[in-house]
Protein backbone atom coordinates (compact mmCIF):
# COMPACT_ATOMS: atom_id res chain seq x y z
CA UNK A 1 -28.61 -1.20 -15.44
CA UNK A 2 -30.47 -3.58 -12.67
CA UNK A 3 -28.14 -5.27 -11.19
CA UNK A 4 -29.22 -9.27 -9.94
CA UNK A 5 -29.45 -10.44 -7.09
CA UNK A 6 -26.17 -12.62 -7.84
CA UNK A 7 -24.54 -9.75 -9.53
CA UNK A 8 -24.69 -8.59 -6.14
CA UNK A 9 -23.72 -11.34 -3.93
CA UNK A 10 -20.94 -11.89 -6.45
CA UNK A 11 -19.54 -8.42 -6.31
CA UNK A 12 -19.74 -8.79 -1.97
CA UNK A 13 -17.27 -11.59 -2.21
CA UNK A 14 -15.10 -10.13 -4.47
CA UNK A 15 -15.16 -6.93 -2.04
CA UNK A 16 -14.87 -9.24 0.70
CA UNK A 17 -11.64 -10.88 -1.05
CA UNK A 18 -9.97 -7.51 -1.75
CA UNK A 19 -9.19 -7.34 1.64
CA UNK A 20 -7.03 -10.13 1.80
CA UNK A 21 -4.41 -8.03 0.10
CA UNK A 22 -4.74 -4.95 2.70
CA UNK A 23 -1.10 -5.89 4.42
CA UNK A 24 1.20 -6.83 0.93
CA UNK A 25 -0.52 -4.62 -1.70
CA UNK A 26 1.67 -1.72 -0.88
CA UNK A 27 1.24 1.66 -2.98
CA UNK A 28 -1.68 -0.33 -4.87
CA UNK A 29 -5.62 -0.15 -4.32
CA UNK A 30 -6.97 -3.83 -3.23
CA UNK A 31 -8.63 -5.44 -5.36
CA UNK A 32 -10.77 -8.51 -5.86
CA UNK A 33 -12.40 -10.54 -8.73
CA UNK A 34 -15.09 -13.25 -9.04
CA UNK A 35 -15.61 -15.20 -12.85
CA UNK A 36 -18.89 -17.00 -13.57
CA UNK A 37 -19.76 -19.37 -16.44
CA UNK A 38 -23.68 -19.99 -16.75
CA UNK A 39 -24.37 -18.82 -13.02
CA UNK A 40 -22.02 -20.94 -11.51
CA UNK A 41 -18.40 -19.10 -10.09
CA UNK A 42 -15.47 -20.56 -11.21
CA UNK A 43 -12.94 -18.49 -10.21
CA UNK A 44 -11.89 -16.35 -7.06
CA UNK A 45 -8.76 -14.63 -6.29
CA UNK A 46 -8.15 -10.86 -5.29
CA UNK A 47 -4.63 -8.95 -5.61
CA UNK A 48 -2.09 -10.40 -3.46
CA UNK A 49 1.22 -8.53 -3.77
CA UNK A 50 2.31 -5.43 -5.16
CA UNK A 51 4.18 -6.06 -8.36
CA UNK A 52 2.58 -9.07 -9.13
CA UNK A 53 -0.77 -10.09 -10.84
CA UNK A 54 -3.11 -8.28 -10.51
CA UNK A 55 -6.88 -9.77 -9.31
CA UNK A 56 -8.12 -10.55 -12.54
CA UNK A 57 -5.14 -12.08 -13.95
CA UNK A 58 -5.01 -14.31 -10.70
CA UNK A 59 -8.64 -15.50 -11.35
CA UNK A 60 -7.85 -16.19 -15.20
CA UNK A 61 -5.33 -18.57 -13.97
CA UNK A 62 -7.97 -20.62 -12.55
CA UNK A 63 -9.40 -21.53 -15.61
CA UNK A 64 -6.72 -21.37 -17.64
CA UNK A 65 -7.50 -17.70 -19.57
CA UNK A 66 -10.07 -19.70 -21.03
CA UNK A 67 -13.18 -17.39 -20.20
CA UNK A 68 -15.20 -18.03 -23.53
CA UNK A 69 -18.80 -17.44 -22.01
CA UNK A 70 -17.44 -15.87 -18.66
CA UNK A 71 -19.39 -13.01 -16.51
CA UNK A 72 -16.21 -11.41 -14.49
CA UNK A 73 -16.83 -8.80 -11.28
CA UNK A 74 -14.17 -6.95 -10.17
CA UNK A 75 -13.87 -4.02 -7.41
CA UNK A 76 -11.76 -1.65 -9.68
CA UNK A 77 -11.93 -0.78 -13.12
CA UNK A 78 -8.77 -2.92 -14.98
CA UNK A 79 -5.96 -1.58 -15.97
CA UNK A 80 -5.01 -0.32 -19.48
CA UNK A 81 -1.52 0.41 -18.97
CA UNK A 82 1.81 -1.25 -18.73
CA UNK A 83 3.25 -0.91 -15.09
CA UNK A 84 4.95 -3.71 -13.07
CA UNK A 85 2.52 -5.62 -14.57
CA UNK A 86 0.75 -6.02 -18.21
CA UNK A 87 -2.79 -4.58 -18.60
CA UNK A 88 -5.09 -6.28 -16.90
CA UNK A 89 -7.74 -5.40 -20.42
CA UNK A 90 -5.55 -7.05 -22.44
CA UNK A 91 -5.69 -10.50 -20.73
CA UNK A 92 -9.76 -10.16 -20.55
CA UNK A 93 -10.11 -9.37 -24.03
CA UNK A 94 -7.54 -12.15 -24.74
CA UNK A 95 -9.13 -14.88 -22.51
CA UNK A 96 -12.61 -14.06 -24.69
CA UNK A 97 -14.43 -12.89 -21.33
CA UNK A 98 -17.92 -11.87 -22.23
CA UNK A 99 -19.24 -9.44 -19.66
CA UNK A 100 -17.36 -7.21 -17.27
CA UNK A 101 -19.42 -6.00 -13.70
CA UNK A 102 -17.03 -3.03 -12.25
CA UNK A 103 -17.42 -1.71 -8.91
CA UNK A 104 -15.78 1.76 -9.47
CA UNK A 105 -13.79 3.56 -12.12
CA UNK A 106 -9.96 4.00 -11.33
CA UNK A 107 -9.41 7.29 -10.09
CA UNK A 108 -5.34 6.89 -11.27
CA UNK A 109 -5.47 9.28 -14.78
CA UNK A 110 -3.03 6.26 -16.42
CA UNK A 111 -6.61 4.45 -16.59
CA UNK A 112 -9.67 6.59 -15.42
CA UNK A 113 -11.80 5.43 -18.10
CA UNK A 114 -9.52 4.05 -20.38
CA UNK A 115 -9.95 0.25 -19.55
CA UNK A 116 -13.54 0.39 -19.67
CA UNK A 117 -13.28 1.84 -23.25
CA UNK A 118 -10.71 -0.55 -24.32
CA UNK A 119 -12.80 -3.20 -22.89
CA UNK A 120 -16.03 -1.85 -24.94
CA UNK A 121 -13.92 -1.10 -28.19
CA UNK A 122 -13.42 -4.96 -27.79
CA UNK A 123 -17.02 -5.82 -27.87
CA UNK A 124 -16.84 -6.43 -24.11
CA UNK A 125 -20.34 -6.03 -22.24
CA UNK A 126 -19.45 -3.65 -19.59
CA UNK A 127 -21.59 -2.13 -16.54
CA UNK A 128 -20.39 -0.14 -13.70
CA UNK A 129 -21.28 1.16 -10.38
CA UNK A 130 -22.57 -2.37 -8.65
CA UNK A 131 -21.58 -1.64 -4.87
CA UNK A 132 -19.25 1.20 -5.82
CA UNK A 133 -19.76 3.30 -2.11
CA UNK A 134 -18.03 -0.20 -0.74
CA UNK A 135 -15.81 -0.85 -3.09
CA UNK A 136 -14.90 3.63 -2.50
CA UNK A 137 -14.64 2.88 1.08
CA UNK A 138 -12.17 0.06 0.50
CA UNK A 139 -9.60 2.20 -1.41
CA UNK A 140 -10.29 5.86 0.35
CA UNK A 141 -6.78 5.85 0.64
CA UNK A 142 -6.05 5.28 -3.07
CA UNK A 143 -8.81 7.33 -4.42
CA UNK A 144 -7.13 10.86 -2.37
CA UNK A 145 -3.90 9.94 -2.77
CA UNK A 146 -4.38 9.67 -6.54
CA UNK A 147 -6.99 13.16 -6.35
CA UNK A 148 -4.57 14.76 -4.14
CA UNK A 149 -1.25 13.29 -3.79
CA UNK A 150 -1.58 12.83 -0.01
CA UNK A 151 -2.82 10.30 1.91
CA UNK A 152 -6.30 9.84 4.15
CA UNK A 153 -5.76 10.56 7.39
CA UNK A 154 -7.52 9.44 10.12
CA UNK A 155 -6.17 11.22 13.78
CA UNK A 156 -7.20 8.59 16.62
CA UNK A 157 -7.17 9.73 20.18
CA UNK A 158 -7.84 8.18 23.25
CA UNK A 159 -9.35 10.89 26.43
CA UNK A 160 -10.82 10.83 29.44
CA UNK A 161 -14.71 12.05 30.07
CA UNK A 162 -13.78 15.35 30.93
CA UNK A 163 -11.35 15.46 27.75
CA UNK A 164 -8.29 15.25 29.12
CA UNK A 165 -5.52 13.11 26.66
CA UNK A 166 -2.59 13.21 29.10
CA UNK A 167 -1.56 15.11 32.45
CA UNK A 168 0.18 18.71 31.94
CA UNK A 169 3.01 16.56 32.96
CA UNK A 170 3.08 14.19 29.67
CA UNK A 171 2.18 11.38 31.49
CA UNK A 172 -0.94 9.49 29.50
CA UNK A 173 -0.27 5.97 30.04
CA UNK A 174 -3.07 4.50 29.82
CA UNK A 175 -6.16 6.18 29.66
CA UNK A 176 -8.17 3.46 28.14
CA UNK A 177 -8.88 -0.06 28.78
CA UNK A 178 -6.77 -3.31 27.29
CA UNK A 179 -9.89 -3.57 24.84
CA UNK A 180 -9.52 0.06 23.41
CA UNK A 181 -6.09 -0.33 23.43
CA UNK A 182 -6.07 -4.01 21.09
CA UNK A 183 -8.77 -2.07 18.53
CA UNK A 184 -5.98 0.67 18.49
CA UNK A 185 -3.52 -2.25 17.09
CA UNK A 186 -6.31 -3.44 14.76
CA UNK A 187 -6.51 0.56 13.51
CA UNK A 188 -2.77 0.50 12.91
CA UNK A 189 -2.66 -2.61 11.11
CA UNK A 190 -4.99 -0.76 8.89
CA UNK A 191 -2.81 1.81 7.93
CA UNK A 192 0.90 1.85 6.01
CA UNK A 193 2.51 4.76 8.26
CA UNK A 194 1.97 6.31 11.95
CA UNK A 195 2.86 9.96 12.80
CA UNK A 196 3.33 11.36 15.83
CA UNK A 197 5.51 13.95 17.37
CA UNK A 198 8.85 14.45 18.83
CA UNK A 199 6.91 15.35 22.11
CA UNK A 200 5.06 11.94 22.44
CA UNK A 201 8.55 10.33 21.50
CA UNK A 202 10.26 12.31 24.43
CA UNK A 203 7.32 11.88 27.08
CA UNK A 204 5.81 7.85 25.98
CA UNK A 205 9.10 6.17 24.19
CA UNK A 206 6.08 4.29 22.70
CA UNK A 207 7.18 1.52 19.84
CA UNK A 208 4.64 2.73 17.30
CA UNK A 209 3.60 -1.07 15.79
CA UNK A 210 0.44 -3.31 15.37
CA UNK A 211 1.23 -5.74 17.69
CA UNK A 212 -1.23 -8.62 16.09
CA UNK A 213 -0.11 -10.54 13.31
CA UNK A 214 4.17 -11.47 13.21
CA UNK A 215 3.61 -12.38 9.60
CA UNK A 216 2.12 -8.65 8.24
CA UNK A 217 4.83 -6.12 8.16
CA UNK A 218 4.55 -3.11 10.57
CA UNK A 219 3.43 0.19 9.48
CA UNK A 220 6.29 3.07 8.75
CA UNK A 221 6.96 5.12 11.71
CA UNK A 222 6.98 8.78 11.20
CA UNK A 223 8.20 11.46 13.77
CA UNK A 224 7.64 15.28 13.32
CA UNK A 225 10.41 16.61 14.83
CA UNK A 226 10.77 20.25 14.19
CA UNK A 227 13.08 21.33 17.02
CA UNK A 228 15.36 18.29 15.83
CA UNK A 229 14.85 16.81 19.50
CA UNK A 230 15.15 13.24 18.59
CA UNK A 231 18.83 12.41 19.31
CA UNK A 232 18.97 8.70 21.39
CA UNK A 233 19.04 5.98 19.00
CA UNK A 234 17.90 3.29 21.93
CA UNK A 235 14.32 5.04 21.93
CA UNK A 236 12.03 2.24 21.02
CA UNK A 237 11.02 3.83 17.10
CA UNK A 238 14.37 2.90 16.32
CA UNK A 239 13.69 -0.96 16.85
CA UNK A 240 14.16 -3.48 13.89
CA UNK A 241 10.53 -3.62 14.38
CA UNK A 242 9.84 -1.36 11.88
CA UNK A 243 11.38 1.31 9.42
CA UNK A 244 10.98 4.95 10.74
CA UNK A 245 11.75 8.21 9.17
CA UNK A 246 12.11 11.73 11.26
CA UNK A 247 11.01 14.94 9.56
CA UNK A 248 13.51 17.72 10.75
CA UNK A 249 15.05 20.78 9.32
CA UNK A 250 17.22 18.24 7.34
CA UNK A 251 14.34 17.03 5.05
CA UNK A 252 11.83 18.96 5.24
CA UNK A 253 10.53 22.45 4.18
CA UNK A 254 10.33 24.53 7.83
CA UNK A 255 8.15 27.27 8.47
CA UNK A 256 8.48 30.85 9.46
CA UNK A 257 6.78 29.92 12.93
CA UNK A 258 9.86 26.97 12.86
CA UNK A 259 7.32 24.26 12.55
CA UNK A 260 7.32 21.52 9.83
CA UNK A 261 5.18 22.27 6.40
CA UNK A 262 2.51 19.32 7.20
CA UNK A 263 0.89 19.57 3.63
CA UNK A 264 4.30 18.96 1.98
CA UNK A 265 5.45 16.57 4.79
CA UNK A 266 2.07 14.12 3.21
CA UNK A 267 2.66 15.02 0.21
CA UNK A 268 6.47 12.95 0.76
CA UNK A 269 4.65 10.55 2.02
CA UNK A 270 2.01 10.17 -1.12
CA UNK A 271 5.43 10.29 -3.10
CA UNK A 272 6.30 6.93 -1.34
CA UNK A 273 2.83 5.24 -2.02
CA UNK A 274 1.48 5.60 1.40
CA UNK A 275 -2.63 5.69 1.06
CA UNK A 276 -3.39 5.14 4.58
CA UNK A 277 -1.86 7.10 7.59
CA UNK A 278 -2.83 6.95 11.42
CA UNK A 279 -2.25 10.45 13.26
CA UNK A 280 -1.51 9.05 16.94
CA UNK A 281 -0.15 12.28 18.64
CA UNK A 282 -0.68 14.60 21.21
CA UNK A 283 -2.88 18.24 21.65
CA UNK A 284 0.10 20.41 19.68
CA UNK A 285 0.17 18.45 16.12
CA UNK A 286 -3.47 17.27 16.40
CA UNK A 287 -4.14 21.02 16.16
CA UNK A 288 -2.12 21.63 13.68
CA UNK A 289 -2.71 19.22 10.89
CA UNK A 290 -7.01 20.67 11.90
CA UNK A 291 -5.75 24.14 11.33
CA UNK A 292 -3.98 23.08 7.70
CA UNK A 293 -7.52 21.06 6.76
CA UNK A 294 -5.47 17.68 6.67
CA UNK A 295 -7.32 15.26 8.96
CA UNK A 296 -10.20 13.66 7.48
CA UNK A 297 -11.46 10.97 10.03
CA UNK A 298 -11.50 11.41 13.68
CA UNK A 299 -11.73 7.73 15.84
CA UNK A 300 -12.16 8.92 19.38
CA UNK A 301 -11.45 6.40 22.54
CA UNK A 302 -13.59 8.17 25.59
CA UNK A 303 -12.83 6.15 28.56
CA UNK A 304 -15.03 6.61 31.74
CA UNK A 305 -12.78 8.17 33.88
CA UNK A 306 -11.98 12.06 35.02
CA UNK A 307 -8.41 13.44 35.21
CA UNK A 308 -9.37 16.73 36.50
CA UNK A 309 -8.00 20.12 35.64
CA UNK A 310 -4.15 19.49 35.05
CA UNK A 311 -4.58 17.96 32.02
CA UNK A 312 -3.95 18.63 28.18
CA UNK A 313 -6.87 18.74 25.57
CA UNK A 314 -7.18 16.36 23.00
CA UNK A 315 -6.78 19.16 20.08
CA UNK A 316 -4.71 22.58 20.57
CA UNK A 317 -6.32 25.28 18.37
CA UNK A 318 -6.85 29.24 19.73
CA UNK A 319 -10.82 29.47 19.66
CA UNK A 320 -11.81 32.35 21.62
CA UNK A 321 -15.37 32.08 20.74
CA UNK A 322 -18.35 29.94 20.71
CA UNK A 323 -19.15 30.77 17.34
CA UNK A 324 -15.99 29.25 15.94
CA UNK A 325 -16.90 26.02 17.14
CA UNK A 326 -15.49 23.38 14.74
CA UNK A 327 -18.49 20.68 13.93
CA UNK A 328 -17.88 17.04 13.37
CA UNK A 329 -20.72 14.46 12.10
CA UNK A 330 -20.65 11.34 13.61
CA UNK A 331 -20.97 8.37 11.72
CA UNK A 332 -20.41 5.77 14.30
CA UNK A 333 -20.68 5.14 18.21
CA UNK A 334 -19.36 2.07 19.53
CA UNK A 335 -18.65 0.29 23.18
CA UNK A 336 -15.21 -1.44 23.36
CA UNK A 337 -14.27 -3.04 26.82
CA UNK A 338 -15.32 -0.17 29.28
CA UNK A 339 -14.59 2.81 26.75
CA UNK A 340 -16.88 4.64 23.75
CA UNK A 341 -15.24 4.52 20.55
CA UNK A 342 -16.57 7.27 18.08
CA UNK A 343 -15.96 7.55 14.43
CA UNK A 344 -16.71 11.12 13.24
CA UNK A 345 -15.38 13.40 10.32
CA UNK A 346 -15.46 16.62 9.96
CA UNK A 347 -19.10 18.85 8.47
């Protein structure tokens, strides 16, 4: 189907909505909806809270479930099953809604089709695919954890121009600039949990939190700690700032090199609904989640200084030859402050 020029501009806002939820949604995708009535919107609203309404429900309430007439766009295909809340299809085909515009199908297999058919079956007008790369974007997070049972991670790390992340000592505070460092809290506010490991605990005592907004709760902290080094309660990840749970020998599968499984370790962490995590660590567990294939963004921080030869490289992994290079496409090369920000992934 063509899709308007409204269609459009009316599936944009309801993107643009969706990402109101970003901080209370939880374990759920975000979502946003937008309801017309001869060209003209009369309803807005997006999904606010996990276990509540969902996005179309909350822009039914606008007009009363009385959408007799009604063109509604929505980011995600509705839902056709009973969770904490009642299927969204139900309450469209119930509120007499004429025509459905959906972004995306919903990759969970409790609907993946189903509400569209439902919807149809009804005598629904349904089309599908109106800005679906954005809307795919949005809920990355969602789509893998629901492919994969893991969650998309994105491994930011901040180096000098000869590629240095921290002295041999440990010592990396700060590499970047005050500007790098505030798009680093904007990054984590992005994301529901932030690994690192015991090492940067020891060496940083860092407090692991998006300092920006009082009002949005603070990602989960999460510490690989393999050696089961994390002992002193006052370190700063142990604040009432946020919650934070250590992977150790005690909960979690261990190796036959002694190190952590990192596959099951995100697949916990899928288990507790977490879409979105931030990999802020140093050279030793950067390399190994790239070894096990489990980063899929890189955002790099280059700052334009040199810390010479005594320094630790951003990613620990034994390549002896040219030839084993590992290849990353960039998709994005920004200045923030003084310092080059690059988003890449891997080819």
């Amino acid at each position: 189907m063509a899709f308007s020029r409204q269609d459009t501009e009316c599936m944009a806002l309801a993107l643009k909505l969706s990402k109101k939820g970003r901080a209370s949604v939880g374990a759920n995708p975000m979502v946003g909806c937008v309801i017309t009535r001869d060209g003209k919107i009369v309803a807005q609203d997006y999904h606010r809270q996990y276990g509540k309404s969902h996005a179309e429900v909350n822009a039914l309430d606008q007009i009363k479930h009385q959408g007799k007439g009604t063109k509604l766009y929505v980011t995600l295909e509705p839902c056709s099953h009973q969770g904490k809340t009642p299927p969204c299809t139900k309450a469209l085909i119930k509120a007499g809604v004429k025509n459905v515009v959906v972004a995306m199908p919903d990759p969970n297999p409790m609907v993946s089709g189903r509400g569209v058919k439902l919807l149809k079956d009804a005598g629904i007008e349904v089309d599908i695919g109106l800005l679906q790369s954005e809307a795919m974007e949005l809920n990355r997070g969602f789509i893998k954890r629901m492919e994969t049972g893991m969650p998309f991670v994105t491994t930011k790390i901040a180096m000098s121009l000869d590629g240095g992340t921290a002295m041999s000592s440990g010592e990396s505070q700060w590499i970047t600039s005050d500007a790098a460092r505030l798009d680093v809290h904007k990054l984590r506010s992005n994301n529901q949990a932030i690994m690192t490991g015991s090492g940067t605990i020891i060496n940083d005592n860092p407090k692991m939190t998006a300092r920006l907004n009082d009002s949005e709760p603070n990602p989960l902290r999460v510490i690989v700690d393999s050696g089961n080094k994390i002992t002193d309660q006052k370190l700063n990840i142990f604040s009432s700032d946020a919650s934070t749970l250590v992977l150790n020998d005690g909960n979690s599968k261990i190796l036959s090199n002694g190190k952590i499984d990192l596959k099951l370790a995100l697949i916990k962490l899928g288990e507790m609904g977490i879409n979105n995590l931030l990999l802020e660590a140093g050279s030793g567990l950067n390399g190994a989640m790239l070894e096990a294939g489990l980063i899929d963004e890189f955002i790099i921080y280059t700052a334009p200084v040199i810390l010479g030869s005594e320094t630790k490289p951003m990613i620990e992994i034994p390549l002896t030859k040219i030839s084993e290079k590992i290849q990353l496409n960039i998709l994005d090369i920004r200045k923030i402050g003084e310092d080059i920000k690059i988003k890449a992934v891997l080819k």
